[in-house]
Protein backbone atom coordinates (compact mmCIF):
# COMPACT_ATOMS: atom_id res chain seq x y z
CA UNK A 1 0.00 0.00 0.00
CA UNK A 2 1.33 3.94 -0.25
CA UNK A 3 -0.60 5.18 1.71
CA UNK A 4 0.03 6.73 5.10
CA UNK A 5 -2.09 6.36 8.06
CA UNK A 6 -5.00 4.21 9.04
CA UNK A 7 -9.10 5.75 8.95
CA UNK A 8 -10.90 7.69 10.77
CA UNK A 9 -14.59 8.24 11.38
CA UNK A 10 -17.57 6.99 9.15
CA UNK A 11 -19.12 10.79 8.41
CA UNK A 12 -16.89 13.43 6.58
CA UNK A 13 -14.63 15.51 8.42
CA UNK A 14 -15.01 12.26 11.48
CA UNK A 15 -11.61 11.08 13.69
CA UNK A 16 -8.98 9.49 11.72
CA UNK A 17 -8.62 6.62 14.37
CA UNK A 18 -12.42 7.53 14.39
CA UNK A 19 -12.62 5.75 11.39
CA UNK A 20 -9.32 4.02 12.26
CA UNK A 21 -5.47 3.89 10.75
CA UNK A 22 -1.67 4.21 12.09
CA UNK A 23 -0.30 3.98 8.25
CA UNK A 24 -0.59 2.09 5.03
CA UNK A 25 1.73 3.01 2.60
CA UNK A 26 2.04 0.40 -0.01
CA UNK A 27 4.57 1.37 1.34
CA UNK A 28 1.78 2.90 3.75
CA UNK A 29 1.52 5.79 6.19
CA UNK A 30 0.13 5.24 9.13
CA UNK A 31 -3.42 5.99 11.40
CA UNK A 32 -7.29 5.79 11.87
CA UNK A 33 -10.59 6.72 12.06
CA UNK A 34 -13.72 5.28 13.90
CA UNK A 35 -17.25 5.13 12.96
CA UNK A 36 -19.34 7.15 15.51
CA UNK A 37 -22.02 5.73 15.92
CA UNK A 38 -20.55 2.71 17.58
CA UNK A 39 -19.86 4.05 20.93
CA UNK A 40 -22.90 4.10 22.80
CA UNK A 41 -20.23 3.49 25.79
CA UNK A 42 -17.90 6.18 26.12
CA UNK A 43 -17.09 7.90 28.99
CA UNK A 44 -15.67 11.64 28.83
CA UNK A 45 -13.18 12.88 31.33
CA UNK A 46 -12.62 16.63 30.88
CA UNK A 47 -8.81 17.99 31.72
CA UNK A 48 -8.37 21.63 32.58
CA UNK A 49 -5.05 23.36 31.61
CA UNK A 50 -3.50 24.90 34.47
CA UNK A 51 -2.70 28.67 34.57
CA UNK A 52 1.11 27.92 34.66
CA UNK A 53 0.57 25.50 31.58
CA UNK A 54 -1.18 28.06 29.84
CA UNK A 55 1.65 30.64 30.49
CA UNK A 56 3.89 28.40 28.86
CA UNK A 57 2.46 28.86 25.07
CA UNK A 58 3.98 32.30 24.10
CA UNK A 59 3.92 31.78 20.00
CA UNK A 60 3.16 35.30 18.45
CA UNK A 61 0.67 36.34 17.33
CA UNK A 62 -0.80 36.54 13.67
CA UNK A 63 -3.11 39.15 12.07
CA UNK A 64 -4.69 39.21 8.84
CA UNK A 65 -6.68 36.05 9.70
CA UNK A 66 -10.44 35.72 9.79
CA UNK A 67 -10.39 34.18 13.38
CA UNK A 68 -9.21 35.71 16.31
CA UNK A 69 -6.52 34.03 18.22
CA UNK A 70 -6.31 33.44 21.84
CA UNK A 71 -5.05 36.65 24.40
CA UNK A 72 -2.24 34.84 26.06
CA UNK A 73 -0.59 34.93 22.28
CA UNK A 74 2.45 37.83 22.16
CA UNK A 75 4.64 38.72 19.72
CA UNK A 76 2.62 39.87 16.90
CA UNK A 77 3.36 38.81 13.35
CA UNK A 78 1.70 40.08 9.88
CA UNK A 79 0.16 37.66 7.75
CA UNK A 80 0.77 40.13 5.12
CA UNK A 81 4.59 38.69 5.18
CA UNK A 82 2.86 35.48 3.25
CA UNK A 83 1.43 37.74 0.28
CA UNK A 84 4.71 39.23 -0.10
CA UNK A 85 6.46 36.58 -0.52
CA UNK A 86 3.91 35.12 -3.01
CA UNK A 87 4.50 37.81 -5.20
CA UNK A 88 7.61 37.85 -5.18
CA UNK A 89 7.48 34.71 -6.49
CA UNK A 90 5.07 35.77 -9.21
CA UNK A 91 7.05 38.86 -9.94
CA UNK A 92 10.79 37.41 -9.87
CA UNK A 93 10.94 33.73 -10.17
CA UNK A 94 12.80 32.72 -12.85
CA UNK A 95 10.45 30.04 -14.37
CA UNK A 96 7.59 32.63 -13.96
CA UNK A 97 4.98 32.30 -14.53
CA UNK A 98 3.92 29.49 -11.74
CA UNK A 99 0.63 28.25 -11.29
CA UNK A 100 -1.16 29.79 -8.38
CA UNK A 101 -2.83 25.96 -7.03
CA UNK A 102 0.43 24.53 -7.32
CA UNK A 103 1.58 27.46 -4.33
CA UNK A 104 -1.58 27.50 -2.59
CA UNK A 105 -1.15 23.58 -2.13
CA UNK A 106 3.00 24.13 -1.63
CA UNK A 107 2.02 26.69 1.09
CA UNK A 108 -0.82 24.44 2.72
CA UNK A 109 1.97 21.22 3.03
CA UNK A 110 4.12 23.43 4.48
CA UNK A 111 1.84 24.71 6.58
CA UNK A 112 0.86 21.44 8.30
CA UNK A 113 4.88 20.10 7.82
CA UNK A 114 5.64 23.03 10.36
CA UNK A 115 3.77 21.30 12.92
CA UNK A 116 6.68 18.65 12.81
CA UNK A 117 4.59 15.87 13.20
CA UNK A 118 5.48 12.94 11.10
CA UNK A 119 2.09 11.95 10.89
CA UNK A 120 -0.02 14.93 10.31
CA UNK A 121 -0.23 16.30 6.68
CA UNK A 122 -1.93 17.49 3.85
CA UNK A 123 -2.64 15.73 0.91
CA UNK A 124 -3.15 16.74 -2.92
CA UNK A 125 -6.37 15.55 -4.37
CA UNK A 126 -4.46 12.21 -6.18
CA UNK A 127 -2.54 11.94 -2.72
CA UNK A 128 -5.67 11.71 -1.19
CA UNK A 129 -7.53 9.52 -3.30
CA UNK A 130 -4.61 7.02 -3.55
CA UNK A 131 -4.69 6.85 0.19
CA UNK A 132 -8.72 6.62 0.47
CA UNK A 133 -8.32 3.26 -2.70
CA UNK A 134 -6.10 1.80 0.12
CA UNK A 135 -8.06 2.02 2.85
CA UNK A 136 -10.39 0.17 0.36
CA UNK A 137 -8.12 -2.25 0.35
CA UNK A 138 -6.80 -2.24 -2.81
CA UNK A 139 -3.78 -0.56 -4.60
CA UNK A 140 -0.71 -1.18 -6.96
CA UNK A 141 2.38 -0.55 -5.47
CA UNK A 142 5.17 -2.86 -3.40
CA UNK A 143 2.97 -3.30 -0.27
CA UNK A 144 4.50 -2.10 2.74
CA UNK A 145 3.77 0.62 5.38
CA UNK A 146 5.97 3.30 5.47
CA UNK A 147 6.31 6.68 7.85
CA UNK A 148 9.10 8.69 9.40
CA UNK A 149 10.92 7.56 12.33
CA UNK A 150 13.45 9.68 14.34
CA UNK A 151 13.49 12.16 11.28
CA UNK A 152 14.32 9.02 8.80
CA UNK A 153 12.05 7.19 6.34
CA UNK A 154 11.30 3.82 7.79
CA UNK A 155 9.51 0.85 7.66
CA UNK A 156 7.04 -0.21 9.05
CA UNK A 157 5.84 -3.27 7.79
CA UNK A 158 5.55 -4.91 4.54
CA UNK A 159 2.54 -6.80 4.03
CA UNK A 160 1.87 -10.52 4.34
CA UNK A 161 3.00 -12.00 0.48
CA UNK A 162 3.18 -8.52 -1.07
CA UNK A 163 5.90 -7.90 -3.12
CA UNK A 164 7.89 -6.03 -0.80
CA UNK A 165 7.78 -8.96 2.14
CA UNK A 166 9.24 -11.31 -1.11
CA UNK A 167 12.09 -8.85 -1.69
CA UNK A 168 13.10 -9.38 1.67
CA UNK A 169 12.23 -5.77 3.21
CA UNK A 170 11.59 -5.92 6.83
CA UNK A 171 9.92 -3.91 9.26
CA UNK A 172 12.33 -0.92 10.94
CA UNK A 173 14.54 -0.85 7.85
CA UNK A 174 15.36 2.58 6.47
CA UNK A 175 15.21 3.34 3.62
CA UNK A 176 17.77 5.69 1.99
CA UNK A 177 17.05 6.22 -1.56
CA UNK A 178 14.28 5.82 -4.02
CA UNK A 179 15.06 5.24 -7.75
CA UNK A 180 18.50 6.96 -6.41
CA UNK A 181 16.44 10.43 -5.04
CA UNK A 182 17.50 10.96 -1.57
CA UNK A 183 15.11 10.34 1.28
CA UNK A 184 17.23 12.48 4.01
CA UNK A 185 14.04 15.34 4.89
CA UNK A 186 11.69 13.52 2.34
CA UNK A 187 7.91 14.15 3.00
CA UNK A 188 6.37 10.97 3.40
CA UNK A 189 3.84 11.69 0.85
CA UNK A 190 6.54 12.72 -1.59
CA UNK A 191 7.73 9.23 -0.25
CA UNK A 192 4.62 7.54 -0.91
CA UNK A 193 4.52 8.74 -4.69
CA UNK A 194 8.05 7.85 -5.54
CA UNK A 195 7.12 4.26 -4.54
CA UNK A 196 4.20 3.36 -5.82
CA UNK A 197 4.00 3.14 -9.47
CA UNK A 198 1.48 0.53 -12.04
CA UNK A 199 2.05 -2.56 -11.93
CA UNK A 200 5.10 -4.62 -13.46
CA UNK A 201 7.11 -1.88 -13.25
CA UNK A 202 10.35 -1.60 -10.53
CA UNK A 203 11.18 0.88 -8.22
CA UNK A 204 14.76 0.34 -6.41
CA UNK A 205 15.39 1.48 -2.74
CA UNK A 206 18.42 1.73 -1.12
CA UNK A 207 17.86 0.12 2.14
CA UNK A 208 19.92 0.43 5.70
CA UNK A 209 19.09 -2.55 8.25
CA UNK A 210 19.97 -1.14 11.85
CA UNK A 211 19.41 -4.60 13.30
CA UNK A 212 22.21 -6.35 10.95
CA UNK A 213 23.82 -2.90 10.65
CA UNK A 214 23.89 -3.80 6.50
CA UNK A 215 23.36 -1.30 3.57
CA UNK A 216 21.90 -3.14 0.27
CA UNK A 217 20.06 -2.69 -2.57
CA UNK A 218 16.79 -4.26 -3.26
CA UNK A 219 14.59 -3.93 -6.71
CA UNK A 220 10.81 -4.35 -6.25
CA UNK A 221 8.62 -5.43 -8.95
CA UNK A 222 5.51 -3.24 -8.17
CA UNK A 223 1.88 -5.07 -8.47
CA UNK A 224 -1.50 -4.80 -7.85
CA UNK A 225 -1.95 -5.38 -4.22
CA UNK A 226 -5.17 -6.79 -2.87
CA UNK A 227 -5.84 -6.52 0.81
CA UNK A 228 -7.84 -9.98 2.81
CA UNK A 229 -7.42 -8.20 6.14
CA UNK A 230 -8.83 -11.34 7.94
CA UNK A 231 -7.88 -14.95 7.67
CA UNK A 232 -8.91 -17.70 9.70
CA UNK A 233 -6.71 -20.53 9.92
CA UNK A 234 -7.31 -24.42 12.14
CA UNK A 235 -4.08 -25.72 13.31
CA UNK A 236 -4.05 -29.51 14.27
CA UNK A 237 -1.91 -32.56 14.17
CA UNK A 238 -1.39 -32.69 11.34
CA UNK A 239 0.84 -29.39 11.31
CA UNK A 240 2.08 -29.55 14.73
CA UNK A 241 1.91 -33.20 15.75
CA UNK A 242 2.37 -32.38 19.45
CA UNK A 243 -1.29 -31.10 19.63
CA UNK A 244 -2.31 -34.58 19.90
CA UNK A 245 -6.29 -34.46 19.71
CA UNK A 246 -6.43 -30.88 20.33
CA UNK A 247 -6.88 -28.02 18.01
CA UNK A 248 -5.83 -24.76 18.36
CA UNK A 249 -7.77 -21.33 15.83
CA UNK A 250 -5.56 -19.02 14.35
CA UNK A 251 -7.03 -15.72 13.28
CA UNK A 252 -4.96 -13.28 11.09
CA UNK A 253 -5.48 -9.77 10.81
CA UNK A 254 -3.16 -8.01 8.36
CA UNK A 255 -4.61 -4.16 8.92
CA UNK A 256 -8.38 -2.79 9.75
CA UNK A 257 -9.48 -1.74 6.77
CA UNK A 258 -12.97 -1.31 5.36
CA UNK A 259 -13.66 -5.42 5.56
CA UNK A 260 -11.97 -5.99 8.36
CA UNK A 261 -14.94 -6.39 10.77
CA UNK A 262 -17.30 -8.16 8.44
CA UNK A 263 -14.46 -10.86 8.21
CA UNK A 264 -13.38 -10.72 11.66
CA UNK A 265 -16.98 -11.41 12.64
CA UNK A 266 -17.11 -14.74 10.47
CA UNK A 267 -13.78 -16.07 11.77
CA UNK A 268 -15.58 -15.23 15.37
CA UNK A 269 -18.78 -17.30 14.59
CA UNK A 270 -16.45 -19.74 13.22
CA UNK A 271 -13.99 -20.04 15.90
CA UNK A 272 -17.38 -20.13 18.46
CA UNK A 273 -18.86 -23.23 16.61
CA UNK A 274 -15.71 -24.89 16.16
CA UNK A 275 -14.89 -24.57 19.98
CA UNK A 276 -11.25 -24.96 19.83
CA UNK A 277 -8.72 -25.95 22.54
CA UNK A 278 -6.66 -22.57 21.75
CA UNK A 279 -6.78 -19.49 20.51
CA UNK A 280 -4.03 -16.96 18.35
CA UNK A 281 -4.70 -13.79 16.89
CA UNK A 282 -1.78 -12.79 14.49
CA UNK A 283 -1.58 -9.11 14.69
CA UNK A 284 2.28 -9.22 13.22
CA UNK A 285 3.45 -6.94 10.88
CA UNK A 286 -0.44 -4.75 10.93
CA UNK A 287 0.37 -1.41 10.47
CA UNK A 288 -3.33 -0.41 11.95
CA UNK A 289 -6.44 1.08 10.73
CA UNK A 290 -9.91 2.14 11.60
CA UNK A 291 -9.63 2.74 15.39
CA UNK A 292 -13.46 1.69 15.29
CA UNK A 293 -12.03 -1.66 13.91
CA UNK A 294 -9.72 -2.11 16.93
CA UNK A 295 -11.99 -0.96 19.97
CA UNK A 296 -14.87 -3.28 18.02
CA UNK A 297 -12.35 -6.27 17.89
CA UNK A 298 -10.85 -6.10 21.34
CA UNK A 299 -14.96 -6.15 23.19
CA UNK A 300 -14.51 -9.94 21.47
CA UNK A 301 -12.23 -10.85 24.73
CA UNK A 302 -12.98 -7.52 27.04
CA UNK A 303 -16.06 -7.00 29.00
CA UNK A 304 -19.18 -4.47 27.96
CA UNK A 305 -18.13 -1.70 30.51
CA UNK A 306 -14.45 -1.89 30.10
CA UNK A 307 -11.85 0.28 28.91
CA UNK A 308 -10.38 -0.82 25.70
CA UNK A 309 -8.35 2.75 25.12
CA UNK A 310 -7.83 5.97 26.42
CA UNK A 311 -7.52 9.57 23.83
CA UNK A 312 -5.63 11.72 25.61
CA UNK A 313 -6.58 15.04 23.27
CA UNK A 314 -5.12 18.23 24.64
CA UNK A 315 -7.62 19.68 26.66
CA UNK A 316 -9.80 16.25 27.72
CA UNK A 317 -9.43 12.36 27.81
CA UNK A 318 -11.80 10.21 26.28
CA UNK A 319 -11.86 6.51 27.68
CA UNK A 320 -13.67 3.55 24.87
CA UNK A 321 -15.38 1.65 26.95
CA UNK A 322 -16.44 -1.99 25.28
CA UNK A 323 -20.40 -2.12 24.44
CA UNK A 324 -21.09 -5.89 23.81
CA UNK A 325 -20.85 -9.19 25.37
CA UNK A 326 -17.44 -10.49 24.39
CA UNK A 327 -17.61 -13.79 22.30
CA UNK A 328 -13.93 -15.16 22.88
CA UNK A 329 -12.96 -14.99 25.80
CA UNK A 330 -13.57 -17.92 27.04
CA UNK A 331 -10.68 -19.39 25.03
CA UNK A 332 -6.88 -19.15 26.26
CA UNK A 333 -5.45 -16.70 23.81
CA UNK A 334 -2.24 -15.91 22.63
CA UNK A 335 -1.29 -12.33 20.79
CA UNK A 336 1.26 -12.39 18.15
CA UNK A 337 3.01 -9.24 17.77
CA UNK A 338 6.32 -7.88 16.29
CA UNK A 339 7.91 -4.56 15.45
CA UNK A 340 5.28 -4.47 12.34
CA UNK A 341 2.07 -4.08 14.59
CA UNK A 342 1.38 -0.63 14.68
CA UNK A 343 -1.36 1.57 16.08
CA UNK A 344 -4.49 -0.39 16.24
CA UNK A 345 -2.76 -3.71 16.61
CA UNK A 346 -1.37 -2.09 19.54
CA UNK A 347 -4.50 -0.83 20.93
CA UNK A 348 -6.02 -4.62 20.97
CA UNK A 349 -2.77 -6.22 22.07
CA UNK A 350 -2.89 -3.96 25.36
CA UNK A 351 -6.41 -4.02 26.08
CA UNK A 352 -6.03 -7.81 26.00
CA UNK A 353 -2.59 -7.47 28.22
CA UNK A 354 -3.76 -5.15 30.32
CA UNK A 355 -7.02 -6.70 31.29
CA UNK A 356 -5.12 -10.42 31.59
CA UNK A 357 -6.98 -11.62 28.56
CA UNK A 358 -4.27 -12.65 26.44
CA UNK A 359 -0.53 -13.47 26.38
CA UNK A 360 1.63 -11.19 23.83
CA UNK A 361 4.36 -13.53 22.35
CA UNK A 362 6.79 -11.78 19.80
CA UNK A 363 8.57 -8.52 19.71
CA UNK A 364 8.13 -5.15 20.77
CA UNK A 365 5.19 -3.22 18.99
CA UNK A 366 5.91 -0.21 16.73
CA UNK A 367 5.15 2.57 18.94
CA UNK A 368 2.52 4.14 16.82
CA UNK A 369 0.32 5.76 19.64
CA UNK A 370 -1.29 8.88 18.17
CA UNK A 371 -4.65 9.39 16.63
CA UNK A 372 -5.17 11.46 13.44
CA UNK A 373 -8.75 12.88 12.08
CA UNK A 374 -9.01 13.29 7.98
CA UNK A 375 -10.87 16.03 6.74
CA UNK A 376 -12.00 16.15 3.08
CA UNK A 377 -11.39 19.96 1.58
CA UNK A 378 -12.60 21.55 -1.69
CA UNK A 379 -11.07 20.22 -4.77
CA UNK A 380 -10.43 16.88 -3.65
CA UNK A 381 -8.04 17.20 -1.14
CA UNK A 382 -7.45 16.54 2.39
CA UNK A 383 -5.50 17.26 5.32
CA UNK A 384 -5.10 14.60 8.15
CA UNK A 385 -3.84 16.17 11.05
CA UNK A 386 -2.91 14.43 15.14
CA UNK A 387 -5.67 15.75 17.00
CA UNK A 388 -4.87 12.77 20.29
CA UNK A 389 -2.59 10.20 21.98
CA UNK A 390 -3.86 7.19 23.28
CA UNK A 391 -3.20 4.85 26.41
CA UNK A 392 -3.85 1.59 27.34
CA UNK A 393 -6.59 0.97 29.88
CA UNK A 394 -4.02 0.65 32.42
CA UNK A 395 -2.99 3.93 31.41
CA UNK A 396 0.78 3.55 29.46
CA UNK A 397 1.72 5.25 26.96
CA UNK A 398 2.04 3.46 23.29
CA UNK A 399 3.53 6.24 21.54
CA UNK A 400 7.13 5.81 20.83
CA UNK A 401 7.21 3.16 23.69
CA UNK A 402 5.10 0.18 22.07
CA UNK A 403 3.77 -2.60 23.82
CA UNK A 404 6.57 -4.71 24.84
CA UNK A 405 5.46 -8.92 24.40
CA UNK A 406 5.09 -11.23 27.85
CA UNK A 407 7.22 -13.73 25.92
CA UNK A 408 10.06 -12.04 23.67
CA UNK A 409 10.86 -14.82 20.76
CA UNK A 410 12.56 -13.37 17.12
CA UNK A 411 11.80 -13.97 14.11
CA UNK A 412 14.81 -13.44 11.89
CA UNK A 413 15.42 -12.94 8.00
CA UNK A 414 17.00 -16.45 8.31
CA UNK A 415 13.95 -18.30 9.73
CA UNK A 416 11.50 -16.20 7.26
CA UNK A 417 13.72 -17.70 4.34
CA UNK A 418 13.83 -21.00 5.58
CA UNK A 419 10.19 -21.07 6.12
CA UNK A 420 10.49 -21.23 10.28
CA UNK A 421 8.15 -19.24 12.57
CA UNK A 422 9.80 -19.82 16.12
CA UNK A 423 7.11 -17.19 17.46
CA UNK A 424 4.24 -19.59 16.41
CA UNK A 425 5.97 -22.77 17.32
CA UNK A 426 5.83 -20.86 21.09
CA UNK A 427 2.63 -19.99 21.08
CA UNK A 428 1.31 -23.65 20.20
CA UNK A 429 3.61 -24.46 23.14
CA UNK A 430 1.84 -21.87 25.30
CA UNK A 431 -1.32 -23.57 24.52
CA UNK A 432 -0.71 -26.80 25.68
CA UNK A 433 2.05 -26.11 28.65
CA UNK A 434 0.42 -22.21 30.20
CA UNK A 435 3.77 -21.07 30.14
């Protein structure tokens, strides 16, 4: 995918996370947005800014602006400043004359890339209709997730099968170069563009591996990239003979997309009638989504009532409490997780940790622990700004931290090539020792 974040809400203008994502990028970006008319269950905690916090924002202030701006702004600044410099570009630039939507939109980007928030931006009408057609699920491109990380354009997970995973790019590699252009500063939607492309052609990335400390080049044959964000799978026997007579579900979730519910609901119904003797839900290398998707999917183990996550906006905290019986969690469940999961695979993975519903087996989560709100604008674009943070139930932090696993196991390149999955092979082991 090329996109960059995960959904948010079902109405225009609606929470990113609202309707859910963290990032898809095809190389995806990440974040979310929920539906709202879900939450029947959400209780609102209101946060007053002290006097001495309030003191603390001294920014300048800035006339020429239709809206007033708050008293406790200082140093005054013209907005004129911005006209003057646009025509001095009209007047003076040497490849004169430039189109004025092509500034206005330049201005806007840079307008949102001053925040200096890897995750809030503004997107071009084709930007933002490439990243709505992956959210649908369905793109051409390499399929992985990209976004910036400590000011460098990283990684975050390819997809299951896509052509990206079969190149051998992993999650947390950076990537240096595209088609030889320099990613040091890059804007991840500039990033976004560079890498996806129709299908059967190749884009070739540079790639640095902090883990193996290597620096290689890897070609990618782009392709059309079709998103089954749910997969249910019945492990027996006959894959892992030390199951004996028992069986053990395995649900997949590779982001939470548009069909991720619908599907997710099946493999519940299925997993209820089939009544196994274990239960794993695969949230590796899911870069996130609909944050509707992830609050809906966690109330299958947590308790109508419960918290499933806390938004921590900047004036107020909203807790998500679960609204429904849950359906699962009668079964002993294990959570898969790696460096890959991201943002709403981190929101399920610590509701089910925190509330002692699941054990995490894997690596340490992403860290992807903000929550972004798209809004559609005239024209076609959009801007999808960080309007939250959010925290477990328990109340830790996910951003830039990540949910570390109850059982650390690696997967490394070697075992992915040689067809080995030591972080499954534990989890089965889980299942039939409890430890």
């Amino acid at each position: 995918m090329e996109n960059n974040t995960s959904p948010a809400s079902d109405k225009k203008g609606g929470s990113f996370f609202r309707k859910s994502v963290i990032f898809y990028s095809g190389t995806v970006l990440l974040i979310i947005i929920f539906a709202a008319g879900f939450w029947a269950g959400k209780k609102e905690v209101t946060i007053t800014p002290s006097a001495a916090e309030q003191a603390e924002k001294n920014y300048g202030q800035v006339s020429g602006q239709k809206d007033a701006l708050p008293d406790y702004l200082s140093e005054d600044v013209d907005f004129q400043l911005f006209w003057d410099v646009w025509g001095k570009i009209q007047e003076k630039y040497v490849d004169r004359p430039v189109g004025e939507t092509r500034l206005l939109y330049g201005a806007l980007s840079g307008l949102v890339a001053g925040l200096g928030d890897p995750f809030s931006t503004f997107m071009e009408p084709q930007t933002a209709g490439d990243f709505q057609e992956s959210l649908a699920g369905k793109f051409e491109g390499i399929g992985a997730e990209i976004g910036i990380r400590n000011e460098v354009l990283t990684v975050v997970s390819p997809l299951p099968e896509s052509p990206a995973e079969k190149a051998g790019i992993m999650a947390a590699d950076v990537i240096l170069s595209i088609d030889g252009f320099s990613t040091e500063n890059i804007d991840v939607n500039d990033a976004v563009n560079r890498i996806r492309g129709d299908k059967g052609t190749i884009v070739n990335l540079k790639i640095y591996r902090p883990k193996d400390q290597k620096t290689m080049d890897i070609a990618v044959t782009r392709d059309e990239i079709k998103i089954v964000s749910v997969q249910l799978q019945k492990i027996d026997k006959s894959q892992y003979e030390i199951l004996g007579d028992k069986r053990v579900a395995l649900i997949k979730v590779t982001n939470f997309n548009a069909d991720t519910m619908g599907r997710f609901d099946q493999a519940v119904l299925d997993v209820v009638k089939d009544n196994p003797d274990g239960l794993i839900l695969d949230l590796r290398s899911n870069p996130g989504g609909y944050l509707d998707s992830a609050i809906a999917m966690a109330n299958a183990w947590v308790e109508a009532g419960k918290a499933v996550v806390m938004e921590k906006f900047s004036d107020h905290e909203k807790i998500n409490l679960a609204s429904a019986d849950p359906r699962l969690n009668k079964f002993k469940t294990v959570v898969l997780v790696n460096g890959g999961s991201a943002s709403g695979s981190e929101i399920v993975a610590g509701a089910l940790q925190d509330h002692g519903l699941a054990t995490l087996i894997g690596e340490k989560t992403f860290g992807k622990g903000s929550v972004q709100e798209l809004e559609d604008l005239p024209g076609g674009s959009a801007v999808k700004l960080t309007i939250a943070r959010w925290l477990t139930p328990k109340g830790r932090t996910i951003d830039k931290e990540g949910i570390a696993p109850d059982i650390t196991i690696e997967r490394t390149q070697d075992d992915l090539n040689a067809g080995k999955d030591p972080q499954l092979d534990r989890a089965i082991q889980f299942l039939l020792e409890g430890k």
